[in-house]
PDB file of N, CA and C in Angstrom:
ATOM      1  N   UNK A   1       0.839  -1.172   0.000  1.00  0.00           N
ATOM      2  CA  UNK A   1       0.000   0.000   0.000  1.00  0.00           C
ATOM      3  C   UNK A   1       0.887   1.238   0.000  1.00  0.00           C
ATOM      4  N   UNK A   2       0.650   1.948  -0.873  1.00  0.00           N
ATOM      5  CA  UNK A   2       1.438   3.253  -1.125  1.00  0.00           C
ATOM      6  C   UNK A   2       1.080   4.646  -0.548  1.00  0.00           C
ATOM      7  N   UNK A   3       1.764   5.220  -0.232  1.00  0.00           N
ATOM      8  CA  UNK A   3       1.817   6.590   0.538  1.00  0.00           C
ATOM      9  C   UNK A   3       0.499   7.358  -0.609  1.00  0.00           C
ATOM     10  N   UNK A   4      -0.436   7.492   0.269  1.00  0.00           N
ATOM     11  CA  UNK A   4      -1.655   8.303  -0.035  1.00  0.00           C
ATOM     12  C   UNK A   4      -1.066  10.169   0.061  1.00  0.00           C
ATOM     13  N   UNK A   5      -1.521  10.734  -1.012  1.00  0.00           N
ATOM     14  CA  UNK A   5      -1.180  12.492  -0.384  1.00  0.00           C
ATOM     15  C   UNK A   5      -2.350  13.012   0.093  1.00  0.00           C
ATOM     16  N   UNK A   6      -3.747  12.699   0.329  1.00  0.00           N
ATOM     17  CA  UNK A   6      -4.862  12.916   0.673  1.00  0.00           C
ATOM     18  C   UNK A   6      -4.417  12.623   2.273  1.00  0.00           C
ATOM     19  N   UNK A   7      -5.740  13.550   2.748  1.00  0.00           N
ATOM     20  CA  UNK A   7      -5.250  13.765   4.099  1.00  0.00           C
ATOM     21  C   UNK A   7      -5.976  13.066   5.242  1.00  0.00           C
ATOM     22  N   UNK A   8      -6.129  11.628   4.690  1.00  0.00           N
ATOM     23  CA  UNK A   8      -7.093  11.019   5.228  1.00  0.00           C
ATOM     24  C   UNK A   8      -6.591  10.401   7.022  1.00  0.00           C
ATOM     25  N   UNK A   9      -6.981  10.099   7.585  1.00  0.00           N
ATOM     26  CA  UNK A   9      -6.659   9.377   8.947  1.00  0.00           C
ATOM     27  C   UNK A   9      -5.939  10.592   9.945  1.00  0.00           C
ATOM     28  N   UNK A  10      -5.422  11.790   8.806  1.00  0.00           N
ATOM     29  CA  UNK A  10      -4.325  12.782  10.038  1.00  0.00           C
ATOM     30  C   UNK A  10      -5.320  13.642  10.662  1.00  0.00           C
ATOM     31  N   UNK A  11      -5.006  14.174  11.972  1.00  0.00           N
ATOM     32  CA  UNK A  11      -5.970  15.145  12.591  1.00  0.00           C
ATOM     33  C   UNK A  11      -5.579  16.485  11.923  1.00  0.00           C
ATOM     34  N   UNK A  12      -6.460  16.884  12.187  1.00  0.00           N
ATOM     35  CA  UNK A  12      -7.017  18.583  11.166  1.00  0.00           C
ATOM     36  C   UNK A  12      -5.463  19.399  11.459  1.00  0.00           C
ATOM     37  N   UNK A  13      -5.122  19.383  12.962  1.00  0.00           N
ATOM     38  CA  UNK A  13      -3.931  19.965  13.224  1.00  0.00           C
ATOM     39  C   UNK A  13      -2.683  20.163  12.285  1.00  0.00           C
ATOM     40  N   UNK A  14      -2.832  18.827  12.077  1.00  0.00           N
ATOM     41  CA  UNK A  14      -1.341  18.269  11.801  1.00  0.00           C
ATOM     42  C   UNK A  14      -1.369  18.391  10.230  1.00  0.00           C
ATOM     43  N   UNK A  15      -2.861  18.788   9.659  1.00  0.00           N
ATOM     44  CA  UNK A  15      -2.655  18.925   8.179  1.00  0.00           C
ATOM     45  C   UNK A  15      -2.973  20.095   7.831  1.00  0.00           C
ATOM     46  N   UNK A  16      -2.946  21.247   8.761  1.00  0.00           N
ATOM     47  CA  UNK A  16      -2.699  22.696   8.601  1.00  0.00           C
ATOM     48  C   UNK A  16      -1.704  23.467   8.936  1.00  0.00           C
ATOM     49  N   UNK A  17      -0.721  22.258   9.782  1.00  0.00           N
ATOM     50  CA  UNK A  17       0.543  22.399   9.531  1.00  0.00           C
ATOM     51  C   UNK A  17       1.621  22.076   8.346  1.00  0.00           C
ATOM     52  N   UNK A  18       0.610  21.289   7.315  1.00  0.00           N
ATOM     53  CA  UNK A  18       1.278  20.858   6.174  1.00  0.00           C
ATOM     54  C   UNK A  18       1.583  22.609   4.972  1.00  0.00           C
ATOM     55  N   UNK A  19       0.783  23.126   5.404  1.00  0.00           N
ATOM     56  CA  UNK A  19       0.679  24.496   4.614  1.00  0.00           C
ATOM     57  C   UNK A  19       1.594  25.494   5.268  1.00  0.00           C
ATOM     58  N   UNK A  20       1.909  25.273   6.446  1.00  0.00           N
ATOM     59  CA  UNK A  20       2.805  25.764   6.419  1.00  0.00           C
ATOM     60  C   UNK A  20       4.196  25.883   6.900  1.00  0.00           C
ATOM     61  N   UNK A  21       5.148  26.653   6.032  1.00  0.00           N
ATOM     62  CA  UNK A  21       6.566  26.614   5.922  1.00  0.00           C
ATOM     63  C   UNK A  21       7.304  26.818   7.009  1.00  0.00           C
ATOM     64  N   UNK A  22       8.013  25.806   7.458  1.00  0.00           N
ATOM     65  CA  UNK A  22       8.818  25.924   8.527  1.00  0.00           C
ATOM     66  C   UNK A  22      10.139  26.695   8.400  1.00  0.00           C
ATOM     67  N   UNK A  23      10.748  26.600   6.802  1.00  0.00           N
ATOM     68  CA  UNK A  23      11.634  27.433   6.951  1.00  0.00           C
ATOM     69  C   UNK A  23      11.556  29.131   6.584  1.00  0.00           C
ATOM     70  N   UNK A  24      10.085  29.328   6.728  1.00  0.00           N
ATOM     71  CA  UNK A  24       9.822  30.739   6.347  1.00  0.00           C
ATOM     72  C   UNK A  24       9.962  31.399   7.700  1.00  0.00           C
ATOM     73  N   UNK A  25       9.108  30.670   8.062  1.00  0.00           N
ATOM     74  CA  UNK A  25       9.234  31.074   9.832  1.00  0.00           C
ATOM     75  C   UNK A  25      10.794  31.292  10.435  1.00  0.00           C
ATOM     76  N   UNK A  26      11.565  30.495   9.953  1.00  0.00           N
ATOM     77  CA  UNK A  26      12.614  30.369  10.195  1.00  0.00           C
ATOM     78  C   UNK A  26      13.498  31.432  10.170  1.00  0.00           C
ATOM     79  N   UNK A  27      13.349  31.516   8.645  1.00  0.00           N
ATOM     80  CA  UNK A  27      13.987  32.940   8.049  1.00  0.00           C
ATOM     81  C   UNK A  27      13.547  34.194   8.478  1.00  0.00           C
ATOM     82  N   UNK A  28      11.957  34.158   8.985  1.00  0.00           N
ATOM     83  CA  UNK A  28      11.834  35.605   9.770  1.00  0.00           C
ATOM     84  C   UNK A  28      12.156  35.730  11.295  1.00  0.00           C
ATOM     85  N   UNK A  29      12.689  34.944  11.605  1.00  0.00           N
ATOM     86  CA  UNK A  29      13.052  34.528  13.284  1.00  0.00           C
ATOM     87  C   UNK A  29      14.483  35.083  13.001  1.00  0.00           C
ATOM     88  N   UNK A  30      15.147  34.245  11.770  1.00  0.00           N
ATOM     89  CA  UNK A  30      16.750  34.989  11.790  1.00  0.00           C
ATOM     90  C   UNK A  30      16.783  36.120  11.618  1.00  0.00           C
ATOM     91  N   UNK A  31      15.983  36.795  10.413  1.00  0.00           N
ATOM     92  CA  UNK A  31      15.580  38.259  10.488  1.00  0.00           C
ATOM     93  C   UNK A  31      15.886  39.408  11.220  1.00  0.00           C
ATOM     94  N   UNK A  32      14.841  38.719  12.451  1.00  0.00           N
ATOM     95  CA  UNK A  32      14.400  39.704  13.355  1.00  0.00           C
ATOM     96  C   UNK A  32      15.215  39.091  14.498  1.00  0.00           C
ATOM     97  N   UNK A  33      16.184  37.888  14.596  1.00  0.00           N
ATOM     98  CA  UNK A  33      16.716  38.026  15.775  1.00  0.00           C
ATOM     99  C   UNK A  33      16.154  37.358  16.937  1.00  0.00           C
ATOM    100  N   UNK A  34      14.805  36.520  16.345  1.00  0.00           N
ATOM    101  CA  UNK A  34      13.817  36.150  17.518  1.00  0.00           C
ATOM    102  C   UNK A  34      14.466  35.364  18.160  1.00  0.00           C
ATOM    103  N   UNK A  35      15.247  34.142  17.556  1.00  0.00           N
ATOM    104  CA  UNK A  35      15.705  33.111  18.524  1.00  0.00           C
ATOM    105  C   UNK A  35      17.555  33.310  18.989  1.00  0.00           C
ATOM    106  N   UNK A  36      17.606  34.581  19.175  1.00  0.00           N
ATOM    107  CA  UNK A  36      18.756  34.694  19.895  1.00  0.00           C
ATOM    108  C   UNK A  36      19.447  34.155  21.105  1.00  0.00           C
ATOM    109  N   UNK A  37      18.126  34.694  21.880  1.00  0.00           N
ATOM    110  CA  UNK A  37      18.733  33.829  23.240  1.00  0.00           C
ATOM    111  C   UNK A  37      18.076  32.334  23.610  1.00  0.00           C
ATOM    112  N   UNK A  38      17.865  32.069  22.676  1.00  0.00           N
ATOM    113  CA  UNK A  38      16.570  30.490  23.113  1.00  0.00           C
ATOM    114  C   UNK A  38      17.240  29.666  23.463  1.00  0.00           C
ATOM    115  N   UNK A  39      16.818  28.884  24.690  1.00  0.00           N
ATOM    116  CA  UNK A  39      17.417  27.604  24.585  1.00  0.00           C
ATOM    117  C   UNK A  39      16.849  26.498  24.239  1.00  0.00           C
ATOM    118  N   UNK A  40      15.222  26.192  24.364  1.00  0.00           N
ATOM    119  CA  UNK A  40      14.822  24.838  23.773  1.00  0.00           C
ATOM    120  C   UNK A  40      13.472  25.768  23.121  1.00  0.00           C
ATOM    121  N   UNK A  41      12.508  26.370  23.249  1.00  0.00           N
ATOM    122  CA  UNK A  41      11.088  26.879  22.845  1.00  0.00           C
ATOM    123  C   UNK A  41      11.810  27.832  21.409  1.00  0.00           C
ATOM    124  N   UNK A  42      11.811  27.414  20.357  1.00  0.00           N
ATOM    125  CA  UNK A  42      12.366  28.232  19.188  1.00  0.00           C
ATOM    126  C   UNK A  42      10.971  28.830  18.366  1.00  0.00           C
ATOM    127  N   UNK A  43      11.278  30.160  17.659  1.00  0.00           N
ATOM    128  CA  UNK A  43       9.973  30.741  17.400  1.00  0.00           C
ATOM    129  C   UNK A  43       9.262  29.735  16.666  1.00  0.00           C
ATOM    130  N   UNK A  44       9.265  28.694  15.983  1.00  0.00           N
ATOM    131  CA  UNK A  44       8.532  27.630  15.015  1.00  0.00           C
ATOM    132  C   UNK A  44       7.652  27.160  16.160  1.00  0.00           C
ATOM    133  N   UNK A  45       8.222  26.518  17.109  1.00  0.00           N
ATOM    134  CA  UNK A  45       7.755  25.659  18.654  1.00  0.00           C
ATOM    135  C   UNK A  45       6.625  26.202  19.186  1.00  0.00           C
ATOM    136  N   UNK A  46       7.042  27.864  19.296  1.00  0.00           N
ATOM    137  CA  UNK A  46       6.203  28.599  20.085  1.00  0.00           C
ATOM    138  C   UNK A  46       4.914  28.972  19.107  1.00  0.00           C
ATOM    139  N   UNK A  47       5.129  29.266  17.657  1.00  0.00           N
ATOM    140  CA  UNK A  47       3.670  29.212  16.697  1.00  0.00           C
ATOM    141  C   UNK A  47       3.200  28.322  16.782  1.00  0.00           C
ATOM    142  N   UNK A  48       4.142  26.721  16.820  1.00  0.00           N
ATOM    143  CA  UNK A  48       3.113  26.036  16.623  1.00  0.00           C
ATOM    144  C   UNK A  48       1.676  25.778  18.452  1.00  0.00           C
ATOM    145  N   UNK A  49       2.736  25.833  19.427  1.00  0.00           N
ATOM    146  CA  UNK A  49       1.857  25.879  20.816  1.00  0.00           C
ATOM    147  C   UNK A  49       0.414  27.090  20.385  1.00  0.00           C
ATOM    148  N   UNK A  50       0.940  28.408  20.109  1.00  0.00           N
ATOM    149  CA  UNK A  50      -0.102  29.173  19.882  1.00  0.00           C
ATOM    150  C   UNK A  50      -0.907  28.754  19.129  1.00  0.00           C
ATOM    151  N   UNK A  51      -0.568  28.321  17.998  1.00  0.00           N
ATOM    152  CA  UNK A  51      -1.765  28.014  16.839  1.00  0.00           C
ATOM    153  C   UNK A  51      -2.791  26.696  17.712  1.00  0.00           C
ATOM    154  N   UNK A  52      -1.824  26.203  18.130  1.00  0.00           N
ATOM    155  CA  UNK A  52      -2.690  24.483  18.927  1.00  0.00           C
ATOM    156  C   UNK A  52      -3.842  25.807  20.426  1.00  0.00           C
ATOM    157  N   UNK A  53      -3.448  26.975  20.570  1.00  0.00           N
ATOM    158  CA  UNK A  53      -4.113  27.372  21.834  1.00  0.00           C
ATOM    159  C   UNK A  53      -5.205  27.774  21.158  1.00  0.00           C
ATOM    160  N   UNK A  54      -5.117  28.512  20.180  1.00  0.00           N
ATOM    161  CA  UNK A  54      -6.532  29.503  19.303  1.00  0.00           C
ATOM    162  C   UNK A  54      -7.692  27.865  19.145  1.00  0.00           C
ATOM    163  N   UNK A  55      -6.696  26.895  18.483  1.00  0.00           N
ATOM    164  CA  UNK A  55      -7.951  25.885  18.134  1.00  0.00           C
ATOM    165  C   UNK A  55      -8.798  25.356  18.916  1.00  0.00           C
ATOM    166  N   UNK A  56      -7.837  25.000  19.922  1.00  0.00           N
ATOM    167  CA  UNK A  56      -8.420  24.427  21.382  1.00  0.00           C
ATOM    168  C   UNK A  56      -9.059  24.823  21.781  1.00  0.00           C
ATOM    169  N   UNK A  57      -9.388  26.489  22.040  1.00  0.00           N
ATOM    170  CA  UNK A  57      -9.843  27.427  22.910  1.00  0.00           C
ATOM    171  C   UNK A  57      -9.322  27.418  24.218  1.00  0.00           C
ATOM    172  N   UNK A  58      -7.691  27.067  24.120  1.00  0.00           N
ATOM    173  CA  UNK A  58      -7.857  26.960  25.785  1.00  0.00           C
ATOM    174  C   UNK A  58      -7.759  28.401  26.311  1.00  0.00           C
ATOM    175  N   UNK A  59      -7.595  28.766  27.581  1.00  0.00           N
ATOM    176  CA  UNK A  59      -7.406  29.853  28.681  1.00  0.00           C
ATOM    177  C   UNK A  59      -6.694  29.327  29.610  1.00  0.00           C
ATOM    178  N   UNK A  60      -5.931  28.712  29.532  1.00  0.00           N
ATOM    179  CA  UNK A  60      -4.521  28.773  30.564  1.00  0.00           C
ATOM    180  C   UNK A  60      -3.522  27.964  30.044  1.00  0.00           C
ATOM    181  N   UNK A  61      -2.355  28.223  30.201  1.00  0.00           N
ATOM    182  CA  UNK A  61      -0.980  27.661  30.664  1.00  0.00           C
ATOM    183  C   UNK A  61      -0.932  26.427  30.713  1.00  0.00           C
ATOM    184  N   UNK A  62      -1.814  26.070  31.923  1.00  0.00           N
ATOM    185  CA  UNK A  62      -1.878  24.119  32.320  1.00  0.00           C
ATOM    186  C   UNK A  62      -2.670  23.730  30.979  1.00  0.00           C
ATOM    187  N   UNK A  63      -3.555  24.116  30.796  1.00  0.00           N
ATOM    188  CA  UNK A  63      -4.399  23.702  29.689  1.00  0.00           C
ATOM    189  C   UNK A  63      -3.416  23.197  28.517  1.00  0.00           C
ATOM    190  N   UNK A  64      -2.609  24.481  28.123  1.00  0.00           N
ATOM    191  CA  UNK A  64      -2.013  24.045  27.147  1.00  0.00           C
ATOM    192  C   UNK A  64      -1.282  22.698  27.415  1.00  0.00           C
ATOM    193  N   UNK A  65      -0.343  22.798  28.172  1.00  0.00           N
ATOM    194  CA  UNK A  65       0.454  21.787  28.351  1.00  0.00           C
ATOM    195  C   UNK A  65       0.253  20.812  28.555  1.00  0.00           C
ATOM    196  N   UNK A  66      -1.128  20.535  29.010  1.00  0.00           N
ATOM    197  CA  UNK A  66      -1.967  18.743  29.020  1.00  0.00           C
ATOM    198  C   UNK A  66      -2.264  18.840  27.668  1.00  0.00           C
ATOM    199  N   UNK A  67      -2.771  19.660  27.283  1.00  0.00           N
ATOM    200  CA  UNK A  67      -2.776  18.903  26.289  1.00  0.00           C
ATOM    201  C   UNK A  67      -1.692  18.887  24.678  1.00  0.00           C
ATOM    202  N   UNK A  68      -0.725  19.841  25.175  1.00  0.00           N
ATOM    203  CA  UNK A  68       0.273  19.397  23.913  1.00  0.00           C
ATOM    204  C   UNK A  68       0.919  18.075  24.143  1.00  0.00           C
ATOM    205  N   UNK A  69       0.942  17.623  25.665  1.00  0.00           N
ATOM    206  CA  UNK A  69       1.716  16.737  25.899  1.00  0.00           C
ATOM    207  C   UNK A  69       0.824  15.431  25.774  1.00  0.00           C
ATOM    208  N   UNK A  70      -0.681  15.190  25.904  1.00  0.00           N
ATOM    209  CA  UNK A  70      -1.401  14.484  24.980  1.00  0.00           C
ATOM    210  C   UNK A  70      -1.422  14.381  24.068  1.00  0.00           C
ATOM    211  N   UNK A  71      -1.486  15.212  23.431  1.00  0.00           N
ATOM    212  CA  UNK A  71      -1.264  14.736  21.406  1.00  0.00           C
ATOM    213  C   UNK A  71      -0.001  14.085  20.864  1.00  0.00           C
ATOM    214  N   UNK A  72       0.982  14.561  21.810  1.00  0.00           N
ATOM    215  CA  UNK A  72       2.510  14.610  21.269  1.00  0.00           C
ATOM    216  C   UNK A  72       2.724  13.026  21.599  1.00  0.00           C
TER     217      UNK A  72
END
């Protein structure tokens, strides 16, 4: 059985992350300098947590983190 490109079985998340470019993000982080002092949360990391908070609807901190660390 061969690699399907239809986006069947993946959660919605993970295939609206297919659109978008990790090394764009990238390039505007070097840009601007964003990940200068980072040590593990790099600006890609941190869009993607935000984008996972707007969908969720969460309102807190803990929220997030149960559940990024559920999906993950």
């Amino acid at each position: 059985m061969g690699k399907d490109t239809n986006f069947i079985g993946q959660p919605i998340f993970s295939q609206l992350l297919k659109f978008i470019s990790k090394s764009k993000i990238d390039r505007i982080a070097l840009k601007n300098k964003a990940d200068r002092y980072t040590k593990k949360l790099t600006t890609y990391n941190h869009f993607i947590v935000m984008l996972y908070s707007v969908f969720e609807g969460v309102s807190s901190l803990r929220e997030i983190v149960i559940g990024v660390l559920a999906a993950g």
